[in-house]
N, C-alpha and C. Protein backbone atom coordinates (compact mmCIF):
# COMPACT_ATOMS: atom_id res chain seq x y z
N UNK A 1 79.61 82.43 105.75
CA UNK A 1 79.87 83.04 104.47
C UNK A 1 79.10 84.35 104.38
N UNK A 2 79.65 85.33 104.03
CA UNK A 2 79.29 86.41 103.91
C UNK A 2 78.84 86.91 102.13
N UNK A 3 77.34 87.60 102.05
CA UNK A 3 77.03 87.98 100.78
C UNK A 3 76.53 89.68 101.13
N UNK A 4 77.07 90.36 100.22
CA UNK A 4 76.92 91.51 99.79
C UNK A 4 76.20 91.68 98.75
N UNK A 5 74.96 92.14 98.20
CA UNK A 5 74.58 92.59 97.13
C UNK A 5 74.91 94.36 96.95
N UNK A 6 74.80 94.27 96.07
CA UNK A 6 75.38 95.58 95.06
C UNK A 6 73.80 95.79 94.05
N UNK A 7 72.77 96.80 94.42
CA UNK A 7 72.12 97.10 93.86
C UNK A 7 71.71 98.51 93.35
N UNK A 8 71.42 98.25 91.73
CA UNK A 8 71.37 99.97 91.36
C UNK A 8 69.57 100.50 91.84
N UNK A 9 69.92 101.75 92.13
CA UNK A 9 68.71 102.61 92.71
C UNK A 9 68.59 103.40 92.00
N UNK A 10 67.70 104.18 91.90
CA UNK A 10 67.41 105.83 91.88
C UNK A 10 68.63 106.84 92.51
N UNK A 11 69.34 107.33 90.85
CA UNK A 11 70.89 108.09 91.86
C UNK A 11 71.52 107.95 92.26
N UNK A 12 72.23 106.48 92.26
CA UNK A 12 73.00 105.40 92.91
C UNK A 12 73.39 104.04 92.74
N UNK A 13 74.16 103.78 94.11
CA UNK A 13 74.25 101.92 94.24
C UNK A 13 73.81 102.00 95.59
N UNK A 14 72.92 100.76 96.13
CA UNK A 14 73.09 100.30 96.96
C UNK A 14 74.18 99.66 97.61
N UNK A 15 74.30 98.84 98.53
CA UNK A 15 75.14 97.89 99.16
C UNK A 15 74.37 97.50 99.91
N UNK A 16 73.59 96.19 100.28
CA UNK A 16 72.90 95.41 101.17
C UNK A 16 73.83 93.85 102.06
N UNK A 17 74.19 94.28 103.06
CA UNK A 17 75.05 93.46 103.63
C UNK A 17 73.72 92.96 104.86
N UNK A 18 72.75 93.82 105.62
CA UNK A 18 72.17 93.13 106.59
C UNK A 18 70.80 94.25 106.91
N UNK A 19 70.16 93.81 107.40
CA UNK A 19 69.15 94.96 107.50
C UNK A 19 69.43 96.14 108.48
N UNK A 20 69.01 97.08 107.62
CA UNK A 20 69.73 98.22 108.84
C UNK A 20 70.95 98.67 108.29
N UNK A 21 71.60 97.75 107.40
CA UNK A 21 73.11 98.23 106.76
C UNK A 21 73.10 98.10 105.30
N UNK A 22 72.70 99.43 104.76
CA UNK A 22 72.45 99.89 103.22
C UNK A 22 72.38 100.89 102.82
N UNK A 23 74.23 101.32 102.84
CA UNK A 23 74.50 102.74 102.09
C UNK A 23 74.34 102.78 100.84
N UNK A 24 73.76 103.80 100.24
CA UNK A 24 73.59 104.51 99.19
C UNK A 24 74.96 105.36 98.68
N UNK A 25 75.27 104.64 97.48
CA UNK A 25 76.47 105.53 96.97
C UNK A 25 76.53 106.52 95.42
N UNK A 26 77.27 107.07 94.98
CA UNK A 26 77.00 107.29 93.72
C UNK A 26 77.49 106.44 92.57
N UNK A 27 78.26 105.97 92.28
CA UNK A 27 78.82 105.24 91.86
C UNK A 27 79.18 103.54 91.92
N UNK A 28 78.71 102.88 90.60
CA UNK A 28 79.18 101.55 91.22
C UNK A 28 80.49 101.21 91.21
N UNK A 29 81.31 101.88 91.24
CA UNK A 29 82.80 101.19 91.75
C UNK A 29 83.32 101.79 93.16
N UNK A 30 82.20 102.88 93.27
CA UNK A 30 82.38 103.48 95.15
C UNK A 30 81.51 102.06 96.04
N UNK A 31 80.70 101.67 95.02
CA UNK A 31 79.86 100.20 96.00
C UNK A 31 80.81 99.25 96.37
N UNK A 32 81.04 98.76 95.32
CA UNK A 32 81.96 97.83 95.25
C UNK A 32 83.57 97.89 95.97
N UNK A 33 84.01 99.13 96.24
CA UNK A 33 85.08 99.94 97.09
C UNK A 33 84.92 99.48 98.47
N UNK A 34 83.37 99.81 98.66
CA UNK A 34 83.11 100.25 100.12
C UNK A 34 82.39 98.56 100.62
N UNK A 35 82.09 97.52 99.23
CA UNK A 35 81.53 96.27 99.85
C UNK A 35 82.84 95.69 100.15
N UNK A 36 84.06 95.63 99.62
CA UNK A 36 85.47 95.25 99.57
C UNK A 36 85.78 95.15 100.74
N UNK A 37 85.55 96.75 101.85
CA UNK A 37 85.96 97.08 102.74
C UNK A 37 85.77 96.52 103.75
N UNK A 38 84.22 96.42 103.76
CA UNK A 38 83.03 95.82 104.74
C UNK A 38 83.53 94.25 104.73
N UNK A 39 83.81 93.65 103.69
CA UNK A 39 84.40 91.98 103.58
C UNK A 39 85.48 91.98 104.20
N UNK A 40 86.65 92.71 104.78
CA UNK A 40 87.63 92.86 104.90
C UNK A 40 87.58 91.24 106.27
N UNK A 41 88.68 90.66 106.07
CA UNK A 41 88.99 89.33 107.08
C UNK A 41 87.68 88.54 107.05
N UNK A 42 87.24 88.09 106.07
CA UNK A 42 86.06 87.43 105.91
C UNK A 42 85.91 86.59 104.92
N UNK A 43 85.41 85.70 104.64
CA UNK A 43 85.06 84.88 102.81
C UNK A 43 83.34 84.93 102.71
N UNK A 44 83.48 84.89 101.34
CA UNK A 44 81.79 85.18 101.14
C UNK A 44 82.05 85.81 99.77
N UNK A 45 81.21 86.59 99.47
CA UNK A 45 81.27 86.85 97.66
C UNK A 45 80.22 88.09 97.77
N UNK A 46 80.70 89.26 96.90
CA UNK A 46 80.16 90.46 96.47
C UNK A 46 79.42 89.90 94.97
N UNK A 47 77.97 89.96 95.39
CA UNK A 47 77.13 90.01 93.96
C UNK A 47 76.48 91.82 93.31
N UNK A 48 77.01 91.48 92.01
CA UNK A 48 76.51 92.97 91.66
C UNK A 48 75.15 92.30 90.90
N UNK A 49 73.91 92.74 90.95
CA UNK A 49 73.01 92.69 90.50
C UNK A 49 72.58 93.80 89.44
N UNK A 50 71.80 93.82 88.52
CA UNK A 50 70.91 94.40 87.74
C UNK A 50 69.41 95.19 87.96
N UNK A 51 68.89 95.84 87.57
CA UNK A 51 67.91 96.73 87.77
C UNK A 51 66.36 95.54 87.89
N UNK A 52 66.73 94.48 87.81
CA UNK A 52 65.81 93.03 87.35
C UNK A 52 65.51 92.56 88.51
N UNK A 53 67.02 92.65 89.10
CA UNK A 53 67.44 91.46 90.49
C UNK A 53 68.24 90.79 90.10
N UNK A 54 68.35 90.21 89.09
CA UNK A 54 69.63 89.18 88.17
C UNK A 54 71.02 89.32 88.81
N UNK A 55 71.45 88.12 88.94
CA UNK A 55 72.94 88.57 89.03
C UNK A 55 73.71 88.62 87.65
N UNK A 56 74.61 90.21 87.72
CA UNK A 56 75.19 90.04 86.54
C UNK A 56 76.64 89.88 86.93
N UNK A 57 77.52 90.13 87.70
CA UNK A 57 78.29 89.52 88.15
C UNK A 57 78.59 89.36 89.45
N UNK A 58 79.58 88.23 89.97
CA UNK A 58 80.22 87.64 91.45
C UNK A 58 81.48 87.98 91.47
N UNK A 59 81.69 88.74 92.63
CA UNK A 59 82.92 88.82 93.14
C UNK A 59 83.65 88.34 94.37
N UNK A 60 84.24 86.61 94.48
CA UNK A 60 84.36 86.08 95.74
C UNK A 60 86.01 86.82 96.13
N UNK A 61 85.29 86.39 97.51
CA UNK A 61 86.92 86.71 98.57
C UNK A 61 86.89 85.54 99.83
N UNK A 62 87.97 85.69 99.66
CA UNK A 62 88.17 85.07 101.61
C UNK A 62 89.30 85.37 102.12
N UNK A 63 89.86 84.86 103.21
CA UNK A 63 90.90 85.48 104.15
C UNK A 63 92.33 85.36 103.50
N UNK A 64 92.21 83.88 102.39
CA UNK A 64 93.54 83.82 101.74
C UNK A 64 93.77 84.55 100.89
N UNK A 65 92.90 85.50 100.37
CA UNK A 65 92.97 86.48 98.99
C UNK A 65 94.02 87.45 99.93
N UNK A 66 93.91 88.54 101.11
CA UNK A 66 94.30 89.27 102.17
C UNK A 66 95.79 89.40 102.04
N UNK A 67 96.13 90.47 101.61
CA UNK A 67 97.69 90.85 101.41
C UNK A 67 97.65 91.66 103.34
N UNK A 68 99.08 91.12 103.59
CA UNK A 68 99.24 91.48 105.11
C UNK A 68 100.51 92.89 104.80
């Protein structure tokens, strides 16, 4: 299972998928664009978090969501 966090920064969103892999974006719907992408043929769930750590919302996927 694959987890993505979605965290806000200084000037940005994160995206934390693995260490070593954490682009900085401007926008949180460019995060969430680009965590979508990164999930692509996979199941697991995009968490967007809060400035706290909190999750404020989950966004699951898996391979059956996948329009061919």
């Amino acid at each position: 299972m694959t987890i993505i966090e979605i965290r806000p920064i200084r000037n940005g969103w994160k995206c934390f998928e693995a260490p070593g892999m954490q682009p900085v974006l401007l926008s949180q719907q460019d995060a969430i664009s680009y965590a979508k992408g990164r999930a692509c043929f996979r199941s697991g769930e995009i968490r967007i978090l809060d400035s706290s750590g909190a999750i404020k919302r989950i966004i699951p996927f898996s391979e059956t969501d996948r329009r061919l």
